[in-house]
Protein backbone atom coordinates (compact mmCIF):
# COMPACT_ATOMS: atom_id res chain seq x y z
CA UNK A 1 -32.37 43.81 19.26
CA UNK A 2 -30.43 41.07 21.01
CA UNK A 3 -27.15 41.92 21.58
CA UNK A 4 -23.83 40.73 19.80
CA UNK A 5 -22.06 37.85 21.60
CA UNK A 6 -19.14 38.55 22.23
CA UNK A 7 -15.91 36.60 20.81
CA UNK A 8 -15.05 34.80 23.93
CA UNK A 9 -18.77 33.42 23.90
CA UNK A 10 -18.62 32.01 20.59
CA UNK A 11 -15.45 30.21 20.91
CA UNK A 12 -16.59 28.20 24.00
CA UNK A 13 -19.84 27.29 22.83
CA UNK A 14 -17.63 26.04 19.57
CA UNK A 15 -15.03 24.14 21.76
CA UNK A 16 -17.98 22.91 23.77
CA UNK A 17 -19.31 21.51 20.69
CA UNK A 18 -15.91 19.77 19.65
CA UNK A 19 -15.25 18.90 22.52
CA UNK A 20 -16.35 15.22 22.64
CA UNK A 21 -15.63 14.92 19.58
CA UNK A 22 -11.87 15.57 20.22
CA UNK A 23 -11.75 13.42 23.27
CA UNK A 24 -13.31 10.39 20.61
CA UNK A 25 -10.43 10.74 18.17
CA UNK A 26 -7.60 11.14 20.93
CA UNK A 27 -9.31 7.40 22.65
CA UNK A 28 -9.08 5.95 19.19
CA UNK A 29 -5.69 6.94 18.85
CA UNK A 30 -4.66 5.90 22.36
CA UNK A 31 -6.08 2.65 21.50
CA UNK A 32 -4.27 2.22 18.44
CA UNK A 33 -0.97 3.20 19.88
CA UNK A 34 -1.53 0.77 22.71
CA UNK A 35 -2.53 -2.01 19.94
CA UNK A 36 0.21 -2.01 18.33
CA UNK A 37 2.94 -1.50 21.05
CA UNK A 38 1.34 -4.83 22.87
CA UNK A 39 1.55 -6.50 19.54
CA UNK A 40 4.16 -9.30 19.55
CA UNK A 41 7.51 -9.03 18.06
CA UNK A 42 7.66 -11.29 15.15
CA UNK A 43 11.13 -13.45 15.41
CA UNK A 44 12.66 -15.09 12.98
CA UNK A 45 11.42 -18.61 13.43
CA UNK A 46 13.34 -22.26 12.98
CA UNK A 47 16.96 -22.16 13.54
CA UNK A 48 17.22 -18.30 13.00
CA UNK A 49 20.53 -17.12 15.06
CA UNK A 50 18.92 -13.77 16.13
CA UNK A 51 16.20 -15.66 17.54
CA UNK A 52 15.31 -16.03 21.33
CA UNK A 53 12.48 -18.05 20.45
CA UNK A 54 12.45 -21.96 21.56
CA UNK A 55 13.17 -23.22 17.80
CA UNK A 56 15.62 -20.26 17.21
CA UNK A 57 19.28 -20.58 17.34
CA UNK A 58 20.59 -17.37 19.09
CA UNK A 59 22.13 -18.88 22.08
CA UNK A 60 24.21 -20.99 19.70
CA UNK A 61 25.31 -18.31 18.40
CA UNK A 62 26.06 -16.37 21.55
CA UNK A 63 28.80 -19.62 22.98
CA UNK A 64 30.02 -19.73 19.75
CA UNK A 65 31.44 -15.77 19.68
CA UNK A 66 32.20 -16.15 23.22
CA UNK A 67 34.60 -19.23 22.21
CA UNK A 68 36.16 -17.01 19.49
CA UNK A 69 34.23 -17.78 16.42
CA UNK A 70 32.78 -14.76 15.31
CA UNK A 71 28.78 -15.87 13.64
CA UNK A 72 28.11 -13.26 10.56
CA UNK A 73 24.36 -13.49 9.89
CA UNK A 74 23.31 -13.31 6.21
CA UNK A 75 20.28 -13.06 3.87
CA UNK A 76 21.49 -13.72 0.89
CA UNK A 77 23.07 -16.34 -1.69
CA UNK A 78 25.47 -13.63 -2.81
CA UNK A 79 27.29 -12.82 0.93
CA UNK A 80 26.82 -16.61 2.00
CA UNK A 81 30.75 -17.34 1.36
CA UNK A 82 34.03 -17.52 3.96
CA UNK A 83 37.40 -19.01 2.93
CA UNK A 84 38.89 -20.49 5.23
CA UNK A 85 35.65 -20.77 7.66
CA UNK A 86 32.46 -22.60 7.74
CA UNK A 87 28.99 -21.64 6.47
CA UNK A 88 25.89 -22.94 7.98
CA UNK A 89 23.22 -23.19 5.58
CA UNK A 90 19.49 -23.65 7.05
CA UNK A 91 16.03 -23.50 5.54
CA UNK A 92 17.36 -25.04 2.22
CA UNK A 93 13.74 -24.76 1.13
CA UNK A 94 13.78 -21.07 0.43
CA UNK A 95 16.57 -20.95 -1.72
CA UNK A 96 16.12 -20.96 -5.88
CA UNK A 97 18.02 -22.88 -8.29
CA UNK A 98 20.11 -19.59 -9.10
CA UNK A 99 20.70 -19.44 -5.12
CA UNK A 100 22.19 -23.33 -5.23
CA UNK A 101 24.41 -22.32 -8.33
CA UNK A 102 25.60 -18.91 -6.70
CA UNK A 103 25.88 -21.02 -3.39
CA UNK A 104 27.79 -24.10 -5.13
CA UNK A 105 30.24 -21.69 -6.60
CA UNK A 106 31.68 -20.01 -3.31
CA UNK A 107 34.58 -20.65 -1.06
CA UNK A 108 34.21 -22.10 2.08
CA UNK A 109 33.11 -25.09 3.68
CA UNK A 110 29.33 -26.16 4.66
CA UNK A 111 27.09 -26.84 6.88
CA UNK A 112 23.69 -28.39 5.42
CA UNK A 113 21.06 -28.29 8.16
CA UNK A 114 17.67 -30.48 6.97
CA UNK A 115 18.64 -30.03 3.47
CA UNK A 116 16.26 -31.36 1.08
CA UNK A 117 17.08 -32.85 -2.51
CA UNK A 118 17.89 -29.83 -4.70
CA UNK A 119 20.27 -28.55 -1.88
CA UNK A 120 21.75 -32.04 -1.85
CA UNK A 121 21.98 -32.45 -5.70
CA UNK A 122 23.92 -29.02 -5.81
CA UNK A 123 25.56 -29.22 -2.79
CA UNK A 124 26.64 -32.53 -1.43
CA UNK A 125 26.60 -34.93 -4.77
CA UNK A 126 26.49 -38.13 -4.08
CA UNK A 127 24.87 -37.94 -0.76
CA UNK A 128 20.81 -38.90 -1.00
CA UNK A 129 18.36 -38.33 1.32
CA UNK A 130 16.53 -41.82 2.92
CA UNK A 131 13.92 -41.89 5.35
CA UNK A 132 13.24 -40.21 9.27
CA UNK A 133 14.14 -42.14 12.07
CA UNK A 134 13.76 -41.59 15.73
CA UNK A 135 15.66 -43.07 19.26
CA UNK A 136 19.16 -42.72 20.64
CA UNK A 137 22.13 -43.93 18.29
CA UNK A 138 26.17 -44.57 18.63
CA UNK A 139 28.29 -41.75 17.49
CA UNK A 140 30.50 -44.02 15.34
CA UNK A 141 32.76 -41.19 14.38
CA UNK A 142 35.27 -39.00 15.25
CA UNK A 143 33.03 -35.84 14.69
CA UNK A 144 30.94 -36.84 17.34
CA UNK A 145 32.33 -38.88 19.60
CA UNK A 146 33.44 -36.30 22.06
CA UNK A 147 29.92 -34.94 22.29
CA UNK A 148 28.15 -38.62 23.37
CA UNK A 149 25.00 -39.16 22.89
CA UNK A 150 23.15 -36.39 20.86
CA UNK A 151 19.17 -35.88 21.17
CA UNK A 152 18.39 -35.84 17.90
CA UNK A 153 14.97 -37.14 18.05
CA UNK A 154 13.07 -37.25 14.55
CA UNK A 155 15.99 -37.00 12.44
CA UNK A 156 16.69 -37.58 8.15
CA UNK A 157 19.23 -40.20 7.15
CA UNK A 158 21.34 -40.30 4.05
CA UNK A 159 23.18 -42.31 2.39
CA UNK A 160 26.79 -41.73 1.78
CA UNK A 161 28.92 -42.40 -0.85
CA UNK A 162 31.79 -44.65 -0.99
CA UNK A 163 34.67 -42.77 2.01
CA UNK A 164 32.64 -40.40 3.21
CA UNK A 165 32.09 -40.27 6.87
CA UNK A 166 29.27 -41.23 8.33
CA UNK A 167 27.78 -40.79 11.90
CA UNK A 168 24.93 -41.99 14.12
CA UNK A 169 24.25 -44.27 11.53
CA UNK A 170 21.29 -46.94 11.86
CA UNK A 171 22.55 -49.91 12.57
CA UNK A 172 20.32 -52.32 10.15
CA UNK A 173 20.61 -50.31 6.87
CA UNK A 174 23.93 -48.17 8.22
CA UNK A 175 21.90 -44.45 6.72
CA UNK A 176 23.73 -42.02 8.68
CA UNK A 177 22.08 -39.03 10.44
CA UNK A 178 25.31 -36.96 10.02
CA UNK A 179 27.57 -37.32 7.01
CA UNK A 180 30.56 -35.71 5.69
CA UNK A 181 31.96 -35.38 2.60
CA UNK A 182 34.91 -34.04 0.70
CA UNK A 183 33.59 -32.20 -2.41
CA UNK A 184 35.42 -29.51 -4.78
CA UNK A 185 38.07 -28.85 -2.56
CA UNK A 186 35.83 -28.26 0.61
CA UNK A 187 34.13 -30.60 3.20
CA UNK A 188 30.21 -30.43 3.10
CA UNK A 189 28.64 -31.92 6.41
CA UNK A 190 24.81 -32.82 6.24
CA UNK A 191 23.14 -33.05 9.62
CA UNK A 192 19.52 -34.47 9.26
CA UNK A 193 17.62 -32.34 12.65
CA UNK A 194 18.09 -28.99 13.23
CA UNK A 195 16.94 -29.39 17.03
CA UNK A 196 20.06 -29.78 18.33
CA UNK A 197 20.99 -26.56 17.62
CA UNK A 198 18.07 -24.65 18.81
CA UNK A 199 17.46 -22.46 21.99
CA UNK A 200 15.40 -24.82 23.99
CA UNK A 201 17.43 -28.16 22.95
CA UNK A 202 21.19 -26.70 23.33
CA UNK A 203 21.47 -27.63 26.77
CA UNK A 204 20.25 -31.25 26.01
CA UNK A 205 22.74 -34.03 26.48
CA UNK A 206 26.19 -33.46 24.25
CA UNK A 207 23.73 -31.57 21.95
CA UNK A 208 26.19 -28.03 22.69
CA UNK A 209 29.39 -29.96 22.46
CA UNK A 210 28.32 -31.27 19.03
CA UNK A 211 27.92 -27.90 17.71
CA UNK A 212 30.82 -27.00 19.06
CA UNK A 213 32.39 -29.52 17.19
CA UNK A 214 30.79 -28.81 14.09
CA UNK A 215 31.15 -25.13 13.75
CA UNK A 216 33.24 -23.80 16.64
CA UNK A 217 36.27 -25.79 15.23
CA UNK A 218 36.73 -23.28 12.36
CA UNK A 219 37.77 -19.65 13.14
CA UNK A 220 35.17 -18.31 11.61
CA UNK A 221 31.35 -19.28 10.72
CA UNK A 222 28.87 -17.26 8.25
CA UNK A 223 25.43 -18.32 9.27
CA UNK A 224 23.38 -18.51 6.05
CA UNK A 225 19.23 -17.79 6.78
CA UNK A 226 17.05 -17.57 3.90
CA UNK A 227 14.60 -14.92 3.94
CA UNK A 228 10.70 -15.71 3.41
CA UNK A 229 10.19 -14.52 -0.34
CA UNK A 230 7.32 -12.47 0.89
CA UNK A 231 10.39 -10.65 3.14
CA UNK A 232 11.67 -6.84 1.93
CA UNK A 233 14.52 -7.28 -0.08
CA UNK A 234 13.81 -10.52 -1.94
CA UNK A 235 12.38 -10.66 -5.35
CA UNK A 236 8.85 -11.44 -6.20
CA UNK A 237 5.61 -9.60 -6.65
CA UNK A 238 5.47 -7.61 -3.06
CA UNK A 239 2.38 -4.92 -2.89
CA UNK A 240 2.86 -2.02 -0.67
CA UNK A 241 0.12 -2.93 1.13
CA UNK A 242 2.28 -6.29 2.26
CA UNK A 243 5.00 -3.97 3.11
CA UNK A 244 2.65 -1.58 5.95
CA UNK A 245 2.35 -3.52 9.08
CA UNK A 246 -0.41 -4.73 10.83
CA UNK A 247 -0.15 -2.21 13.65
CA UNK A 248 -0.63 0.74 11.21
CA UNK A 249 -3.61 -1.12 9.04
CA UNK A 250 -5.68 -1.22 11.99
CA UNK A 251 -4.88 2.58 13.41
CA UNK A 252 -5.70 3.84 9.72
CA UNK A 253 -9.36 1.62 9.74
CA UNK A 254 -9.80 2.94 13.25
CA UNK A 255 -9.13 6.38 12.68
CA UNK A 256 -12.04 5.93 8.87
CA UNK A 257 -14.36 4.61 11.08
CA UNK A 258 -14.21 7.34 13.40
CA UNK A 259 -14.62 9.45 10.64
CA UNK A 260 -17.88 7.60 9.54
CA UNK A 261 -19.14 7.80 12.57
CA UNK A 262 -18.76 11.54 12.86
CA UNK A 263 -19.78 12.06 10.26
CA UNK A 264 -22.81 10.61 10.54
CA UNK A 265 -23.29 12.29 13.90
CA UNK A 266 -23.16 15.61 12.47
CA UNK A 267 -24.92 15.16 9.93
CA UNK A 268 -28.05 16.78 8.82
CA UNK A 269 -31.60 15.42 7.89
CA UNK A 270 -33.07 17.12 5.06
CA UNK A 271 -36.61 18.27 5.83
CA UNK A 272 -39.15 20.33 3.20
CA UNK A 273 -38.31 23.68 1.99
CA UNK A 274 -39.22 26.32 4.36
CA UNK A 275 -40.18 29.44 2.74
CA UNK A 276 -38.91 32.11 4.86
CA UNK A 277 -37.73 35.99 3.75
CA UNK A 278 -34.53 37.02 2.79
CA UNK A 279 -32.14 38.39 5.63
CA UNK A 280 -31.07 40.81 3.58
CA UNK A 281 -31.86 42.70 0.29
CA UNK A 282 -29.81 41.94 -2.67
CA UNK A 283 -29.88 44.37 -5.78
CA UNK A 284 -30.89 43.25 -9.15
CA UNK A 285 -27.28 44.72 -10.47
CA UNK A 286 -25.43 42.56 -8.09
CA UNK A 287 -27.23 39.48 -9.15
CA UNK A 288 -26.93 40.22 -12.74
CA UNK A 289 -23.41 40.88 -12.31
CA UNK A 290 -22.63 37.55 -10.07
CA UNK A 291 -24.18 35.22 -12.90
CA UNK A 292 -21.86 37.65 -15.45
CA UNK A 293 -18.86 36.42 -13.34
CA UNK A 294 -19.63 32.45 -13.35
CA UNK A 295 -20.44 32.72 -17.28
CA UNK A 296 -17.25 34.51 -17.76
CA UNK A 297 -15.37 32.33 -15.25
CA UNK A 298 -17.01 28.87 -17.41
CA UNK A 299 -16.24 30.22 -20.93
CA UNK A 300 -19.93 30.03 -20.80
CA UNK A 301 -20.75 32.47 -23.58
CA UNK A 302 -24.03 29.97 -25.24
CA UNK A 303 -25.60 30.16 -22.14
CA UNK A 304 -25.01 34.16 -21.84
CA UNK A 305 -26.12 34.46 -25.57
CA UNK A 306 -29.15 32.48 -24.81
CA UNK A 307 -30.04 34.39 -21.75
CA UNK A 308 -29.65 37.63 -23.64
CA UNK A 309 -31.98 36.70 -26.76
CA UNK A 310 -34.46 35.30 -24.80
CA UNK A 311 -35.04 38.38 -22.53
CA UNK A 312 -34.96 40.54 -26.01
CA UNK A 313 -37.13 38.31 -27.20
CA UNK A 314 -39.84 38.50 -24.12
CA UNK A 315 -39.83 42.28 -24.09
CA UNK A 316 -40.11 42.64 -28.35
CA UNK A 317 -43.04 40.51 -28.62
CA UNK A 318 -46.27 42.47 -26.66
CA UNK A 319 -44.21 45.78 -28.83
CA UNK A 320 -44.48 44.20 -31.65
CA UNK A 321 -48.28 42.75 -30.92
CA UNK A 322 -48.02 39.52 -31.17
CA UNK A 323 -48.13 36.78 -27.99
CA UNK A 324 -44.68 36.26 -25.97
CA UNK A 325 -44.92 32.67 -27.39
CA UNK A 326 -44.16 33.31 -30.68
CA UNK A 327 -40.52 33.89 -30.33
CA UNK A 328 -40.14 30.65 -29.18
CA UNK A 329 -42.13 28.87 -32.20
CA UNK A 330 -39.92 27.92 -35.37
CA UNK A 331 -43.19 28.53 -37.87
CA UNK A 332 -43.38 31.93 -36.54
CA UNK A 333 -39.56 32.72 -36.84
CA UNK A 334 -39.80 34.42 -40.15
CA UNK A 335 -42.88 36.70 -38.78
CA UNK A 336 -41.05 37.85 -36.08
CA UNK A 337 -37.75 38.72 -37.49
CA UNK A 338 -39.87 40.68 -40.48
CA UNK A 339 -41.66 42.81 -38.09
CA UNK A 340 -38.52 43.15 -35.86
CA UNK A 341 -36.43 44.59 -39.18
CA UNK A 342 -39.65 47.14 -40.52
CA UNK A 343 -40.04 48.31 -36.83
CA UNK A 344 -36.01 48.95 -36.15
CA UNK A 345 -34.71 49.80 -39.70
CA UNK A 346 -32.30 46.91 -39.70
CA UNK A 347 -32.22 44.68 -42.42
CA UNK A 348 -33.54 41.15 -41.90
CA UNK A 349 -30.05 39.62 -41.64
CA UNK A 350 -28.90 41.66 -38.71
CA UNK A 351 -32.08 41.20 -37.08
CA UNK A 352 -32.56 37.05 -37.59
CA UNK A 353 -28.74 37.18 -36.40
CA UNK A 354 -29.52 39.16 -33.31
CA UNK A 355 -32.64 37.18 -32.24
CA UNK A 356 -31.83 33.69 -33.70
CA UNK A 357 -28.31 33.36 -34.62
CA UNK A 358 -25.18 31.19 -33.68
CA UNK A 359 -23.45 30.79 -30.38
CA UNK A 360 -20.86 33.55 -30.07
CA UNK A 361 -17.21 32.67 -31.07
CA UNK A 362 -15.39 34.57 -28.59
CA UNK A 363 -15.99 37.62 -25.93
CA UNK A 364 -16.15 39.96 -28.07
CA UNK A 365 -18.47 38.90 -30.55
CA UNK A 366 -20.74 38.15 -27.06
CA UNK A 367 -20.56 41.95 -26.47
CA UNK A 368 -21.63 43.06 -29.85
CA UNK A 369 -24.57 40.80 -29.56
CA UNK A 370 -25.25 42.45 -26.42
CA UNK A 371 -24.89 45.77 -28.18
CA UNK A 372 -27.36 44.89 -31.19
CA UNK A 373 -29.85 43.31 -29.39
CA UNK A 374 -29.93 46.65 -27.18
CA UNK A 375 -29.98 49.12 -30.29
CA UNK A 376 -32.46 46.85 -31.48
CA UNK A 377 -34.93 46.87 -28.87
CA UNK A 378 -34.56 50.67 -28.42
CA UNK A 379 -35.54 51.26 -31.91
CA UNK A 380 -38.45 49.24 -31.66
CA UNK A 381 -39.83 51.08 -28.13
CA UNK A 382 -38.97 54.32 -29.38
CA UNK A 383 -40.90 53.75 -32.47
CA UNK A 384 -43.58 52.61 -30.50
CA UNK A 385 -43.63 55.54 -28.57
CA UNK A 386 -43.86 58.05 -31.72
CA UNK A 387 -46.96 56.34 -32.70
């Protein structure tokens, strides 16, 4: 006989084994990792203060603490309000007619960057957005006339209702690029281009000192940036799989696919059945006893009471003389359960009930099934046996 391995021989040729297969899924997760570290940080985008991004606003924001206005960034309608301060309102576009309302109906005066026509309807009446223009124009105000010349570039124009101020205006049809007006108690200033204000323009002519002059003058400035609605935290119909970022997508298809391929590694091609002895004897007891178990453990007492009447059944029929298939054939029913009752002594009843009757009700009408069918059949051989 060969002899037993010993423990510390199976376990390396079962790490060997593994092995690559551990050093597969450790790579894949390396690579993930890596993936999703190098992955870009998404910034906020156009004229978002906590943006370092060229068309972000975050050095803005920066001069303006360091000249003692303090910039609160906020997210939503409900926080965008500031007695005695300013509030710059960007990306108009994102905000709902309940936002305008909520907006319209708090303190504090405003700052409308690019706003389109709702935000003007609910937030600057009277003023009415005209047409883009481009090229260099004259202040024409006091707002801006300490700043100089502004590079405003592509910018809206409005037109202004009667004393409202009005700056950079076009000098054929006099639409302003900046106007201000005095509305419900507050003043509401409408600048038409947001690049002034952004990282990579700032720096641009008198574009700083215009901000300055627009925001810095109050002592204190909420900066009001609309979230996407597709953001966390604003209504509409967000799955959870919008919510899981892209990083951790792409490590959980990785990590299936290694999976798949493992699996398909390992597996096994099914070949024809190989006939081959048993490694070891098994007793009839212990196999009758095993199927006993899973019938009991199923509640599977029709298929025990089947089992049961058809072995009677196959051992009755060459003592009773006729052919084993008779038990099984429904013209020959009534034969078989006469003989059965002249050869036992039971009455017909008990006998048809033993050999052909209903599916037991419960466990212990299975056992007394068991027990008939047993007195029954030892009757019938020990009758045979007298004769």
């Amino acid at each position: 006989m060969t002899a037993a391995e010993s423990t510390a021989a199976v376990v390396g040729r079962r790490v060997r084994r593994w092995r690559a297969v551990v050093v597969f899924v450790l790579a894949m997760i390396v690579v993930a990792v890596a993936l999703a570290a190098l992955r870009p940080v998404k910034t906020g985008g156009y004229l978002d203060p906590e943006s370092p991004a060229k068309d972000g606003s975050r050095a803005l924001a920066e001069i303006l603490r360091q000249h003692g206005t303090p910039v609160n960034v906020v997210r939503s309608a409900g926080s965008a309000s500031l007695p005695g301060g300013v509030v710059v309102v960007v990306r108009s576009e994102r905000l709902t007619a309940d936002d305008l309302a909520e907006l319209a109906g708090r303190p504090g005066d405003l700052v409308l960057v690019e706003p389109g026509r709702a935000a003007l309807e609910a937030l600057a009446p009277g003023v009415t957005q005209a047409e883009t223009v481009g090229g260099p124009a004259e202040p024409g105000c006091p707002l801006a006339e300490a700043a100089g010349e502004v590079s405003f570039d592509a910018s809206w124009t409005y037109a202004a209702p009667q004393g409202a101020v009005v700056c950079f205006a076009d000098t054929e049809n006099k639409l302003g690029r900046v106007v201000q007006i005095s509305t419900g108690g507050r003043l509401v200033t409408v600048l038409g281009s947001g690049l002034p204000l952004t990282n990579d323009r700032l720096a641009d002519d008198g574009n700083a000192a215009f901000a300055m002059n627009l925001i810095g003058a109050r002592p204190s400035a909420v900066w009001f940036m609309p979230p996407l609605p597709s953001e966390p935290g604003t209504a509409g119909d967000t799955s959870l799989e919008d919510l899981v970022p892209a990083g951790t997508k792409l490590f959980f298809w990785q990590v299936l696919i290694a999976v798949v391929l493992l699996a398909l590694w390992r597996a096994r091609r099914l070949g024809p059945v190989v006939a081959e002895r048993l490694p070891v004897v098994v007793r009839s007891a212990e196999t009758v006893e095993g199927r006993a178990r899973l019938y009991r453990a199923r509640r599977a007492r029709d298929r025990a009471a089947i089992a049961l009447r058809d072995s009677a059944r196959s051992r009755l029929m060459p003592l009773l003389g006729l052919p084993r298939t008779a038990a099984d054939d429904s013209s020959r029913i009534g034969e078989v359960v006469g003989l059965v009752a002249a050869r036992s002594g039971l009455d017909q009843q008990t006998s048809w009930w033993a050999l052909y009757g209903p599916d037991p009700a419960d466990d212990p009408e299975l056992v007394r099934l068991s027990e008939v069918l047993d007195d029954l059949e030892g009757r019938v051989l020990s009758l045979k046996e007298d004769q």
